[in-house]
Protein backbone atom coordinates (compact mmCIF):
# COMPACT_ATOMS: atom_id res chain seq x y z
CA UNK A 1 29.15 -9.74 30.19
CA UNK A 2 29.80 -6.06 30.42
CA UNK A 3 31.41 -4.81 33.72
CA UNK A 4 28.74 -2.53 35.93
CA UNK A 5 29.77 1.62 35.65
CA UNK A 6 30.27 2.66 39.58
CA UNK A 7 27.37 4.48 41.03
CA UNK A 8 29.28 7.95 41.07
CA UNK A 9 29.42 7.57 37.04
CA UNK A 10 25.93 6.57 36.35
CA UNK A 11 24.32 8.61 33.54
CA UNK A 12 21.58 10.92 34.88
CA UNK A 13 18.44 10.32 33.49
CA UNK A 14 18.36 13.41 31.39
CA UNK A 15 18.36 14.18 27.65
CA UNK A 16 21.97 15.85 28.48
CA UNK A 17 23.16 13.38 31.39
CA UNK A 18 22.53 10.74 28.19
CA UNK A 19 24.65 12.72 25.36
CA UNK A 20 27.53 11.19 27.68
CA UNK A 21 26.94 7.91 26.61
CA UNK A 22 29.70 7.58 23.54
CA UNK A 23 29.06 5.29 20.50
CA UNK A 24 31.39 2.54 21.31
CA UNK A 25 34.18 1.15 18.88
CA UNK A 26 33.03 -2.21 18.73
CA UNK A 27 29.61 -1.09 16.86
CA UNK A 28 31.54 1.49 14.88
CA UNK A 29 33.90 -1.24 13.90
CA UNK A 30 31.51 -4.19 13.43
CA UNK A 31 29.90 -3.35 10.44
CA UNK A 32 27.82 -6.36 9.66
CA UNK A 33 25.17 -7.83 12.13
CA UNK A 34 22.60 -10.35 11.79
CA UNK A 35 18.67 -9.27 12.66
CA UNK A 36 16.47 -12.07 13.23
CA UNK A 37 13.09 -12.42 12.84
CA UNK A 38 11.23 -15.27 13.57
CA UNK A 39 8.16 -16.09 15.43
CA UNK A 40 4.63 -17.55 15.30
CA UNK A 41 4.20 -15.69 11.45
CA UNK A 42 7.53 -17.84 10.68
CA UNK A 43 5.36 -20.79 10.51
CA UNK A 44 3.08 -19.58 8.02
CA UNK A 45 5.69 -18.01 6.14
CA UNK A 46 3.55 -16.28 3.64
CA UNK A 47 3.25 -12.37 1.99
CA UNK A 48 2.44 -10.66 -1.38
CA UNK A 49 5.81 -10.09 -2.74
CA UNK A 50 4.96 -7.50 -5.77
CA UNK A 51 6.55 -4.75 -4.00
CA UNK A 52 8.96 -3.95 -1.80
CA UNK A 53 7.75 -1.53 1.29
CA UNK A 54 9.12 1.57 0.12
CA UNK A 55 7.53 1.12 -3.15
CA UNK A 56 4.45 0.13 -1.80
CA UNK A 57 4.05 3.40 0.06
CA UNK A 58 4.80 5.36 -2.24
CA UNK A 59 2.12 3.61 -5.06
CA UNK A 60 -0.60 3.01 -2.60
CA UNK A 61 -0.02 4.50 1.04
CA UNK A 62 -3.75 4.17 2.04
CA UNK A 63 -3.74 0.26 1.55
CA UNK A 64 -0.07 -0.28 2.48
CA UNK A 65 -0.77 -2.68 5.48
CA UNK A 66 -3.19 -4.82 3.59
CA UNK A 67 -0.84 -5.57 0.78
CA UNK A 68 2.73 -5.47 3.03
CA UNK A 69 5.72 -7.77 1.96
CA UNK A 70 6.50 -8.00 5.77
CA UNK A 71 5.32 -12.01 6.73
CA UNK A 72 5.83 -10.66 10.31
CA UNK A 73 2.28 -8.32 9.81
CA UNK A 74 0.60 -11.38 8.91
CA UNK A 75 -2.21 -11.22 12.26
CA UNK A 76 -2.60 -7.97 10.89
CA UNK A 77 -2.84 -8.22 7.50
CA UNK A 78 -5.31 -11.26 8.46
CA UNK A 79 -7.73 -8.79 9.99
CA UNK A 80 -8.43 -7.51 6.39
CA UNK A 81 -11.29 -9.78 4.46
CA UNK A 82 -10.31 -8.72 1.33
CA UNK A 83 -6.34 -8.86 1.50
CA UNK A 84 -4.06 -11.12 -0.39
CA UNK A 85 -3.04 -12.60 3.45
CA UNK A 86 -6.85 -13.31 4.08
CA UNK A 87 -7.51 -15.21 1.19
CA UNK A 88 -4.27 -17.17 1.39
CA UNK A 89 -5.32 -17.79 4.38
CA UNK A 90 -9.14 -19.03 3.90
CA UNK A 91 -7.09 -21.10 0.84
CA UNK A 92 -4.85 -22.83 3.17
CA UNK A 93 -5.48 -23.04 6.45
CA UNK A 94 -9.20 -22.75 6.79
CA UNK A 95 -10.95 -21.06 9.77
CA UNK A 96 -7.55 -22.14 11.99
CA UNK A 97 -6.57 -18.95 14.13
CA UNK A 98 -3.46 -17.33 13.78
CA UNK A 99 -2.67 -18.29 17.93
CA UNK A 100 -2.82 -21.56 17.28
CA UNK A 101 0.67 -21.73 14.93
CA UNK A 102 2.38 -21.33 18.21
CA UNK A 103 2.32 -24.74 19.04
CA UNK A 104 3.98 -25.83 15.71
CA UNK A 105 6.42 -23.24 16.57
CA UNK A 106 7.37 -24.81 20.32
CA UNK A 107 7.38 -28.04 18.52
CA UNK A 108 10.18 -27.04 16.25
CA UNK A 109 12.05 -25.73 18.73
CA UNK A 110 12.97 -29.41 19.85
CA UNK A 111 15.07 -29.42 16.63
CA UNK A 112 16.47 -26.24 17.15
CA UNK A 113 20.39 -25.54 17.16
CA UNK A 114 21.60 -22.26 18.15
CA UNK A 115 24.90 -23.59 18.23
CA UNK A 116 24.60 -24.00 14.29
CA UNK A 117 23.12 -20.66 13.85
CA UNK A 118 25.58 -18.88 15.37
CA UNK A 119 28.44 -20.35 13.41
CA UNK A 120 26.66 -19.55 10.32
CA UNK A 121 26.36 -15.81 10.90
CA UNK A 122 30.04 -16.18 12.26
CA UNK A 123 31.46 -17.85 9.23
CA UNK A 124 29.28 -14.96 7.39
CA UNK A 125 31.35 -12.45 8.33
CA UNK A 126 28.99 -10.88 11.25
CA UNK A 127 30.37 -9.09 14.57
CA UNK A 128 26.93 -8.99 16.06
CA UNK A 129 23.15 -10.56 16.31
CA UNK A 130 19.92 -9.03 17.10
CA UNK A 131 17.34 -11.31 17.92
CA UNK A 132 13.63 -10.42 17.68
CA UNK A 133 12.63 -11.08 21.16
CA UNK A 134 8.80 -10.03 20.70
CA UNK A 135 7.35 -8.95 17.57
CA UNK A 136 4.20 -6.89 17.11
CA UNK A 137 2.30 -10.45 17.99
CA UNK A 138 3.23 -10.14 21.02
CA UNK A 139 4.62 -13.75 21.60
CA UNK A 140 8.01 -13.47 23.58
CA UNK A 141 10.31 -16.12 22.67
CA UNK A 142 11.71 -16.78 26.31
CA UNK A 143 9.15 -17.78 29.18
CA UNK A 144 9.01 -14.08 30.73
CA UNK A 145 7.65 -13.65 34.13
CA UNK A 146 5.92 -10.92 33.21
CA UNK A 147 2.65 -11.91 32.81
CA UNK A 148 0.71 -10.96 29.94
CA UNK A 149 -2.95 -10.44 30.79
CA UNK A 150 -4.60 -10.57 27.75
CA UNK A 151 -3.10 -13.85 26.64
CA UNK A 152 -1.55 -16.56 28.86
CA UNK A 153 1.48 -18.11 28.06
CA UNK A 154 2.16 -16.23 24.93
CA UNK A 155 5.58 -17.89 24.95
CA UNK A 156 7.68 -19.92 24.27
CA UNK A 157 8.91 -22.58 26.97
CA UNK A 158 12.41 -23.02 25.65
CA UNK A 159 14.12 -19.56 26.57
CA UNK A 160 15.31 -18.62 23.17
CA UNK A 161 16.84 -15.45 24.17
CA UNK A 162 19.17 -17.28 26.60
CA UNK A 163 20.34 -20.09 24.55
CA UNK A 164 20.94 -18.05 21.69
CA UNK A 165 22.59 -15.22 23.41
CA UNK A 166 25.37 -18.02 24.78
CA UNK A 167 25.59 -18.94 21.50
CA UNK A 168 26.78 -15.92 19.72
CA UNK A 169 28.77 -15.11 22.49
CA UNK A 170 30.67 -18.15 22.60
CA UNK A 171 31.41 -17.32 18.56
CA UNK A 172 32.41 -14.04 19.59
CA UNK A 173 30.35 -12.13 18.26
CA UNK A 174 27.73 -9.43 20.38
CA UNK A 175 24.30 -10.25 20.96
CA UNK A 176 21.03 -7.53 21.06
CA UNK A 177 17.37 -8.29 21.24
CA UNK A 178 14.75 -6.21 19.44
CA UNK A 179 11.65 -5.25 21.44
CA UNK A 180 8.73 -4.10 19.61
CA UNK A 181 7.63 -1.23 22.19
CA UNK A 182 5.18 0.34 20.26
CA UNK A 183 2.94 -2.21 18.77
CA UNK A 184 1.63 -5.46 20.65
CA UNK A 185 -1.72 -6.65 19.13
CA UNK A 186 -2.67 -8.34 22.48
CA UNK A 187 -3.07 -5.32 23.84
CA UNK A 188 -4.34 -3.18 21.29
CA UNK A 189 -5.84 -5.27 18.38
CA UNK A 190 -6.68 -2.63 16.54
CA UNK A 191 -6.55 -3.00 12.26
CA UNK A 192 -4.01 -1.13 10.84
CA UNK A 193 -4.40 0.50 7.51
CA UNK A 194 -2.33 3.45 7.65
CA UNK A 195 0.74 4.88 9.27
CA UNK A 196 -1.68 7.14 11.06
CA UNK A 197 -3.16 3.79 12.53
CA UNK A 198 -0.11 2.75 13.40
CA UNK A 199 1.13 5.69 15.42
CA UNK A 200 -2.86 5.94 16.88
CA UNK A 201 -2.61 2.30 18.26
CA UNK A 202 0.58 2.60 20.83
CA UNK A 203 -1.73 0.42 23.37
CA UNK A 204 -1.81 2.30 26.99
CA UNK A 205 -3.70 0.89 30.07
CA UNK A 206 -1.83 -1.27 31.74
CA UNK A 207 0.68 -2.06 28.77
CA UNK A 208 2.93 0.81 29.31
CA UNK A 209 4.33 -0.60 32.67
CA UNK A 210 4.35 -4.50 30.89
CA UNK A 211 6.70 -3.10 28.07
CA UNK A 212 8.92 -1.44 30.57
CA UNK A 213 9.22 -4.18 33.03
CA UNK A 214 10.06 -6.91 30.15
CA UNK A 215 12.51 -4.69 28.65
CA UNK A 216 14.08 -4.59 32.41
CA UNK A 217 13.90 -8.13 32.50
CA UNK A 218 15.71 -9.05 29.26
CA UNK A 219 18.59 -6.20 30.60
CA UNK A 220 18.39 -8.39 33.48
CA UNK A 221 18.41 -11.48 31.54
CA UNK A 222 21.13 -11.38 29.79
CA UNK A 223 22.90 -7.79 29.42
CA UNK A 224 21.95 -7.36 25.71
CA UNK A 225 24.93 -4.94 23.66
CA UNK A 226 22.30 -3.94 21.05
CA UNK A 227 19.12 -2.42 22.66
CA UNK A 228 16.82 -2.44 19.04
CA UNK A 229 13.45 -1.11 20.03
CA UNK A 230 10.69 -0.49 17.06
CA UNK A 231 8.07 1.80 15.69
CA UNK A 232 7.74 3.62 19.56
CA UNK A 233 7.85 3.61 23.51
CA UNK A 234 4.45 3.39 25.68
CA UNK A 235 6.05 5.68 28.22
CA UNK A 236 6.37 9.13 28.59
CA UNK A 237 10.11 10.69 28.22
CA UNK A 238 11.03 10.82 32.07
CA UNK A 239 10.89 6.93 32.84
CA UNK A 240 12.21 6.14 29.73
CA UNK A 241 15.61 8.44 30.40
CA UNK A 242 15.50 6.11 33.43
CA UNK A 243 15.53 3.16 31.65
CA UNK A 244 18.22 4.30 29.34
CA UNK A 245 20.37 5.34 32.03
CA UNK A 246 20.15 2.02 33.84
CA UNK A 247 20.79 0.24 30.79
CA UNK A 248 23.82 1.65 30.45
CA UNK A 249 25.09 0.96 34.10
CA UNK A 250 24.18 -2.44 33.54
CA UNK A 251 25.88 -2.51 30.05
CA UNK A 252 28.41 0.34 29.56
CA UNK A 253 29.63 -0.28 26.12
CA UNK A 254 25.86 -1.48 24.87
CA UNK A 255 23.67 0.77 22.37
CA UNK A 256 20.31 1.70 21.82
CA UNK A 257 18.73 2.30 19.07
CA UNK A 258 16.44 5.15 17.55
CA UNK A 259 13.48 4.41 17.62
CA UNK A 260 11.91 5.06 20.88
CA UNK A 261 9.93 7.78 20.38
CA UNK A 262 8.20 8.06 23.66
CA UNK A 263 4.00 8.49 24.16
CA UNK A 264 2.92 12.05 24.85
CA UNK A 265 -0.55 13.90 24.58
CA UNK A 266 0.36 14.38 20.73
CA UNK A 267 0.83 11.02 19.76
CA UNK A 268 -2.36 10.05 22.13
CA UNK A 269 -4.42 12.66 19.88
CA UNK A 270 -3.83 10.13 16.69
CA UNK A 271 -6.42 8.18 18.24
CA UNK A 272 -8.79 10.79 17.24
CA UNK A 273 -10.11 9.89 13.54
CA UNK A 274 -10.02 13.71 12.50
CA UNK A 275 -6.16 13.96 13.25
CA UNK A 276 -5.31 10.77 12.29
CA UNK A 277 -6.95 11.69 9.15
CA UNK A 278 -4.12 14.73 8.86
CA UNK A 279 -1.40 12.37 9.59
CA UNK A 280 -2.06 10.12 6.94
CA UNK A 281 -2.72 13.14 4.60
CA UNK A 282 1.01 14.96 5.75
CA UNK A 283 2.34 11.13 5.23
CA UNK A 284 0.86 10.90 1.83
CA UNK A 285 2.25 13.53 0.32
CA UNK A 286 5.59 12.93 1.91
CA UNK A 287 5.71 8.80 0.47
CA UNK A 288 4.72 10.44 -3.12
CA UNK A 289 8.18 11.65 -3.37
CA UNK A 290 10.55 9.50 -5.88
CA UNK A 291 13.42 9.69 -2.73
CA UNK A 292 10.69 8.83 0.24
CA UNK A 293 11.79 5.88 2.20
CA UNK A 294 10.92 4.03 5.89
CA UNK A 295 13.36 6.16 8.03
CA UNK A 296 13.10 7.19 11.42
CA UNK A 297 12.66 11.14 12.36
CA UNK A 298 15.61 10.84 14.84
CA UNK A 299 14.05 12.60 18.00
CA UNK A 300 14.78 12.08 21.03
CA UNK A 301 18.16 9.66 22.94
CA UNK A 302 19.82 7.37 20.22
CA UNK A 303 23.68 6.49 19.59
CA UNK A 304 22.56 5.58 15.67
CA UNK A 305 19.58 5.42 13.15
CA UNK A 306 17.90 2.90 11.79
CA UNK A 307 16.87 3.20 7.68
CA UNK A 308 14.82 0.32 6.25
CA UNK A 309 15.83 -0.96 2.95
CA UNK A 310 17.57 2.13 2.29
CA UNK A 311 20.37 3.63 1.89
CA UNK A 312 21.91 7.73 1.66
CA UNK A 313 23.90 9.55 -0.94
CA UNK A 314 26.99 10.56 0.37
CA UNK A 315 28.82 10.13 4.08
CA UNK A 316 26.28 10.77 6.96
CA UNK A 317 27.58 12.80 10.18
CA UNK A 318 25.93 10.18 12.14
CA UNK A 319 26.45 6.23 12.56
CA UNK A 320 23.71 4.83 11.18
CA UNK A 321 22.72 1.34 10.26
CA UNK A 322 20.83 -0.25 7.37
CA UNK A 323 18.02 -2.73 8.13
CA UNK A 324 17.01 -5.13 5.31
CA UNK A 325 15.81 -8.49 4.66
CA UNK A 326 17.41 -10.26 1.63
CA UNK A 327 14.06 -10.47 -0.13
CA UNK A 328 11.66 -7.69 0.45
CA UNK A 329 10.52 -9.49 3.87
CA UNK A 330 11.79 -9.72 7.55
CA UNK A 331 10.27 -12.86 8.53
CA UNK A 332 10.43 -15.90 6.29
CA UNK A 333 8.04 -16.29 2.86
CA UNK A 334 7.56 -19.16 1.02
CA UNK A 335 6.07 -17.09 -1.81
CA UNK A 336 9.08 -15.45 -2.36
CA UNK A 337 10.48 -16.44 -5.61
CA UNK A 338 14.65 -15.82 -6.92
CA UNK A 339 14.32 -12.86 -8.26
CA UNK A 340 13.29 -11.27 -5.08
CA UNK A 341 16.21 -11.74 -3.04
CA UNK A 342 19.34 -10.38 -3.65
CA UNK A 343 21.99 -11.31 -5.87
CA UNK A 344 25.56 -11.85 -5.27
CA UNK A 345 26.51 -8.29 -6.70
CA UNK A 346 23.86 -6.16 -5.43
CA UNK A 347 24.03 -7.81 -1.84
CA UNK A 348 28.18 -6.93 -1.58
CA UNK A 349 28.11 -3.64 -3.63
CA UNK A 350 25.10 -2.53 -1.08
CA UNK A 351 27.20 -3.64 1.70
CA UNK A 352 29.76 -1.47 0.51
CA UNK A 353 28.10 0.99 0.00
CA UNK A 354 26.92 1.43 3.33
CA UNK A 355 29.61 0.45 5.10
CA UNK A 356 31.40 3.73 3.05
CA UNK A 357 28.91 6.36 4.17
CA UNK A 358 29.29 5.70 7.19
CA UNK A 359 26.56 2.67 8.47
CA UNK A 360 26.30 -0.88 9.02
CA UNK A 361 24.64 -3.09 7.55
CA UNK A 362 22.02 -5.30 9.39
CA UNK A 363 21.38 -8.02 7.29
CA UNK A 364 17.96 -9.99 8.36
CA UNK A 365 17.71 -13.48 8.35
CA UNK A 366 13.83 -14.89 8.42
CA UNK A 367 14.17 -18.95 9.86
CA UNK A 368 11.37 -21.40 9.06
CA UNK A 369 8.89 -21.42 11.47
CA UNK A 370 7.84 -25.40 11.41
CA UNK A 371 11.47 -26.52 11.29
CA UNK A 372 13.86 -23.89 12.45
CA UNK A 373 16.04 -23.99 9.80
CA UNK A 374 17.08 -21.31 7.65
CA UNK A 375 15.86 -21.51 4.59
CA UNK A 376 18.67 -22.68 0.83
CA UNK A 377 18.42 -18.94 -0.15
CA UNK A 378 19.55 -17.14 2.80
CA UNK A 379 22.30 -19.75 3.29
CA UNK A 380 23.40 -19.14 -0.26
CA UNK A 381 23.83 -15.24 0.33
CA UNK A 382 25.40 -16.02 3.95
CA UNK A 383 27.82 -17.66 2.26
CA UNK A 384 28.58 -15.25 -0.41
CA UNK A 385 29.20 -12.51 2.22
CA UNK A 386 31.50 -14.73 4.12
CA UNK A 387 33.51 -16.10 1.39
CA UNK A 388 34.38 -12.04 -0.29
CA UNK A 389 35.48 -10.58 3.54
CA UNK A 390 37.62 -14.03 4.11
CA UNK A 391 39.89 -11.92 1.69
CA UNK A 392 38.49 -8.37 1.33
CA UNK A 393 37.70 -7.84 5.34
CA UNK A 394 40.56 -5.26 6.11
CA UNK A 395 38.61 -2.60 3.64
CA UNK A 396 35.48 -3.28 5.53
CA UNK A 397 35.74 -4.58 9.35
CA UNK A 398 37.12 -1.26 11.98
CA UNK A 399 37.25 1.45 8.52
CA UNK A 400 35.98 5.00 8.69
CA UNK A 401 34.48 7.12 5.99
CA UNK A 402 37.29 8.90 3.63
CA UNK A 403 36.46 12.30 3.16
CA UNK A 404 34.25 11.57 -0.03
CA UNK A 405 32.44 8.28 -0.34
CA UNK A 406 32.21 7.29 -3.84
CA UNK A 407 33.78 7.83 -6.82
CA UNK A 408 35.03 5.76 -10.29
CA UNK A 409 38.28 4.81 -12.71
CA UNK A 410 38.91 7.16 -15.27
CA UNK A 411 38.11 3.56 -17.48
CA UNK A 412 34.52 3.68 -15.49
CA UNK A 413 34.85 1.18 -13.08
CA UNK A 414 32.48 2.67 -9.40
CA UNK A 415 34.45 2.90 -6.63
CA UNK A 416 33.83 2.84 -3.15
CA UNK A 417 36.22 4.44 -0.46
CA UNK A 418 36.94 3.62 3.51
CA UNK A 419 39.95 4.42 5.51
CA UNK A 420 42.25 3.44 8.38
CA UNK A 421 44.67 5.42 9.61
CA UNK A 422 46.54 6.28 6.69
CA UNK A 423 45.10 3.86 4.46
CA UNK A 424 42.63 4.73 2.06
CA UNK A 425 41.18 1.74 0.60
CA UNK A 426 39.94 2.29 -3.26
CA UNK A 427 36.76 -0.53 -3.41
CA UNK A 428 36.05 -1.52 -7.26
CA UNK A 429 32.43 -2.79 -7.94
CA UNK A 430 33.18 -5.04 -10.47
CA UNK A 431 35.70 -6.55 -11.91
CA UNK A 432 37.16 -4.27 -14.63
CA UNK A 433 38.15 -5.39 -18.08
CA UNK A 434 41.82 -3.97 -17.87
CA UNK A 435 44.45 -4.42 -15.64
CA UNK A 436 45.31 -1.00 -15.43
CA UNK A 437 43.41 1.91 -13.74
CA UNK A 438 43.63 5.45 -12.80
CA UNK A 439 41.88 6.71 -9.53
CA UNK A 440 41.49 10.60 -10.06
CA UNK A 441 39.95 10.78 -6.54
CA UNK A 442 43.66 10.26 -5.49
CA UNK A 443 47.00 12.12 -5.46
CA UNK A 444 50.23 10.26 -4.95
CA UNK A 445 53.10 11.10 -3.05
CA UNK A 446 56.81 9.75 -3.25
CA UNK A 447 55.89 7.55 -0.24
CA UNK A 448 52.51 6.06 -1.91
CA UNK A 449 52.21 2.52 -1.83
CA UNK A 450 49.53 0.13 -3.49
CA UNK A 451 48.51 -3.22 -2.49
CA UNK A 452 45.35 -5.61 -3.69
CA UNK A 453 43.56 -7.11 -0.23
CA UNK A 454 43.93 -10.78 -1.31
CA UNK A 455 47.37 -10.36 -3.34
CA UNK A 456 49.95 -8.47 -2.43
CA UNK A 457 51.61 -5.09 -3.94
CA UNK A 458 50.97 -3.34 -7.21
CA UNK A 459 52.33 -1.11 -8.72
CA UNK A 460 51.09 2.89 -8.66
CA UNK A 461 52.70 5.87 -10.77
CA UNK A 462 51.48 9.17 -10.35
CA UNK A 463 49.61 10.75 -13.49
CA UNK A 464 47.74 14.18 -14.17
CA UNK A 465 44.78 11.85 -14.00
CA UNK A 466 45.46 10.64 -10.64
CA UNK A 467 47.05 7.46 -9.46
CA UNK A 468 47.88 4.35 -11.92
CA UNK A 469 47.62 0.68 -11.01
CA UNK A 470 48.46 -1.75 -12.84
CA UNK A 471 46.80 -5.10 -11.27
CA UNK A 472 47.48 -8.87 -12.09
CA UNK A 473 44.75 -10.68 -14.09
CA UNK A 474 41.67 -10.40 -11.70
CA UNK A 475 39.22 -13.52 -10.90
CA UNK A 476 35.53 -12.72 -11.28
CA UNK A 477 34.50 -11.07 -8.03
CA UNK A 478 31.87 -8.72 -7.16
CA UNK A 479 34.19 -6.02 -5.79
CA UNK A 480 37.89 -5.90 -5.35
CA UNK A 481 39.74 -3.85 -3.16
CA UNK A 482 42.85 -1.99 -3.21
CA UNK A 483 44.99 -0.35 -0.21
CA UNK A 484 46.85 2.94 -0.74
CA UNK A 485 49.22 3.74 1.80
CA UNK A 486 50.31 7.55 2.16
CA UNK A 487 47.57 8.85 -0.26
CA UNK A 488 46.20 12.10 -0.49
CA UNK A 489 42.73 13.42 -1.98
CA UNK A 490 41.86 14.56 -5.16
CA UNK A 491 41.13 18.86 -4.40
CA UNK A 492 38.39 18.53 -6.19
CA UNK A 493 34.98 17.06 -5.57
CA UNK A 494 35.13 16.63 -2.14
CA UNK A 495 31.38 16.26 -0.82
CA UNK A 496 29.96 17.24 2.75
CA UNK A 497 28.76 15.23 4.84
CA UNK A 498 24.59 14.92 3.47
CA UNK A 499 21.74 13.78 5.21
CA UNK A 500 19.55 12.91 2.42
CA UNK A 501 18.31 9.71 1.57
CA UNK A 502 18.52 7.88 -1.59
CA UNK A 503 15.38 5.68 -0.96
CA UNK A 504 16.20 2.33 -1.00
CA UNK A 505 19.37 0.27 -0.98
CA UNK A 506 20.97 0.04 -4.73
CA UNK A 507 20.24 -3.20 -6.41
């Protein structure tokens, strides 16, 4: 647990009392966390899978919601007679409501081992977890005693949150819990179409204060170092600096996330059809750009952003960290097939990727709902980003962006750059056909050293090309990484620092 910050050095509760707050080194350094989603949807387990999100905005924004790839929307998608989730649903499980999967779900958790998930994501490579503690179902997966008054006991006995929280910790690794603030359909079960539904149905009332005083309670609970929050806040902006600054008394080193956007009379007037109706038309012709992606506007208090299933072109100013599942869902689904998840080479060059310009990577993992397991696939790609930083983790774990992100051999081969001190680490995507390679990104000097993360040194010549390698024969890998010591940039093609996004993360 974090040690409290003295009463004199509390943060005030102000948009510039908060700017104190300082990203801290262990997210900077972490790089890969684990997100979790998994809740009363997780026992259904079941989503169109013809398009990924970002697509699926951009080919069809007005129906996005009834055709989603996220499992976790299922209650929602379910409110839709004529989506895919609806018929699936009339197919499968009759007339039987979607509140009533909750008891398979406690049931499972009998067989549940946190102890075994944790070393998993441990012996994966991860620094930190984020646990969905509520999604937009509302169900809490610890017994809160914050009563919900639209549905009793919408949780789970077994207090998930705890267990797994001791779990990670004792694997030392961090531990956050998402909250979904913005959206809880037992409060507001409104059916969501459009984004401009979404941002219209922020419930108020008496859910406003509920949000708040669970979020309290899980600070309480058990000093979360990830504060993950989603879509919005129910508050207005002056008790929500309050909360903020409280948070970080009670956890000085912990982080929040940015995507808190708190209530005001302008996001109350999207529940007026006529300017919800210019919100989806201003969203509309924003997703029917080739480059439009899921990505936060970045207003108000955050230490980092928080991209879905996308990534940016070049080194951002600010840390920010990629959310993704491995297939084109959050929560599990059993109608994904292989070809929707990952493979081994997009799922490590993405990771490097990201981890060069600048972000993490927060790699979802979607557990089955009726068993509590997690599922052959994800395992597979667990264990694919565990075995390649067993021997390539120096170039990733406690790096900073180089002063240009990406680059390739003269002989082709893309290249990926982080540094250390005054080691620039050269990251190959691939294995390349020849032994030898020139990096004209880099300039040697007399005291230029080379060395391959797994091997040990190489040599390096200076050429008007840049620096030479020559490597020993290389076994098939997807990315291989090489540490220059005393190295200096290319002068040319330096890039600045861009905030542009690419649109989705390269696969």
């Amino acid at each position: 647990m974090a040690s409290k910050i003295p009463a004199t050095e509390r943060l005030q509760p102000t948009p510039r009392g908060l700017r104190r707050h300082r990203l801290p080194a262990w997210y900077d350094d972490a790089k890969l966390g684990i997100f979790i989603h998994w809740s009363v949807s997780s026992v259904i387990g079941w989503a169109p899978r013809e398009h990924d999100i970002n697509e699926l905005l951009r080919r069809d924004y007005d129906n996005a919601q009834l055709f989603t790839p996220y499992t976790e929307w299922y209650e929602n998608s379910l409110r839709f007679p004529d989506s895919p989730v609806a018929e699936y649903h009339r197919r499968t499980h009759g007339s039987r409501s979607y509140a009533s999967f909750a008891a398979d779900f406690e049931a499972a958790l009998q067989r549940w081992d946190p102890t075994a998930w944790a070393q998993r994501f441990r012996q994966a490579g991860a620094r930190y977890v984020v646990l969905v503690t509520k999604h937009h179902d509302g169900f809490c997966l610890w017994p809160s005693r914050v009563a919900n008054p639209n549905r009793s006991r919408w949780h789970t006995a077994r207090d998930c949150v705890r267990d797994l929280a001791a779990a990670v910790r004792a694997e030392g690794m961090r531990f956050g819990v998402y909250y979904s603030g913005g959206l809880d359909w037992t409060f507001e079960p409104m059916a969501l179409r459009t984004m401009g539904d979404v941002a219209a149905s922020i419930p108020r009332g008496p859910y406003p204060a509920y949000a708040e005083a669970q979020v309290r309670e899980l600070i309480a609970h058990v000093e979360p170092d990830v504060l993950w929050n989603d879509i919005a806040w129910p508050t207005a902006a002056r008790p929500l600096y309050r909360l903020f600054a409280d948070y970080y008394a009670a956890v000085p080193d912990g982080v929040v996330n940015d995507r808190w956007l708190s209530w005001s009379p302008v996001v109350g007037a999207l529940r007026h059809r006529v300017v919800r109706r210019g919100f989806d038309a201003l969203m509309r012709r924003r997703f029917r750009r080739p480059d439009a992606a899921l990505t936060p506007p970045g207003l108000g208090h955050f230490d980092y952003q928080t991209p879905e299933y996308v990534t940016f072109a070049d080194v951002r100013r600010r840390k920010w960290e990629c959310v993704r599942g491995m297939d084109k869902s959050f929560g599990y689904n059993r109608n994904s097939r292989p070809d929707d998840f990952l493979s081994r080479d997009e799922l490590i060059h993405s990771f490097v990727d990201i981890v060069a310009k600048n972000g993490n990577l927060l790699l979802n993992v979607g557990p089955c709902g009726e068993d509590a397991t997690i599922s052959e696939p994800q395992q597979q790609r667990l264990g694919w980003l565990g075995d390649w930083l067993a021997r390539n983790g120096e170039c990733i774990y406690a790096t900073r962006p180089w002063v240009r992100a990406a680059g390739a051999t003269a002989e082709g081969t893309p290249v990926r750059f982080t540094a250390r001190g005054r080691t620039v680490y050269a990251i190959l995507l691939g294995t390349p056909p020849s032994t030898q390679l020139t990096f004209p990104d880099l300039r040697r000097r007399p005291t230029t050293g080379a060395r391959l993360l797994g091997g040990g040194p190489v040599d390096c010549a200076a050429t008007n090309a840049g620096v030479r390698v020559t490597l020993p024969a290389l076994p098939a890998s997807p990315a291989h990484a090489i540490a220059f010591e005393d190295v200096v940039a290319a002068p040319s093609g330096a890039a600045a620092p861009s905030e542009a996004p690419v649109g989705r993360s390269p696969r």
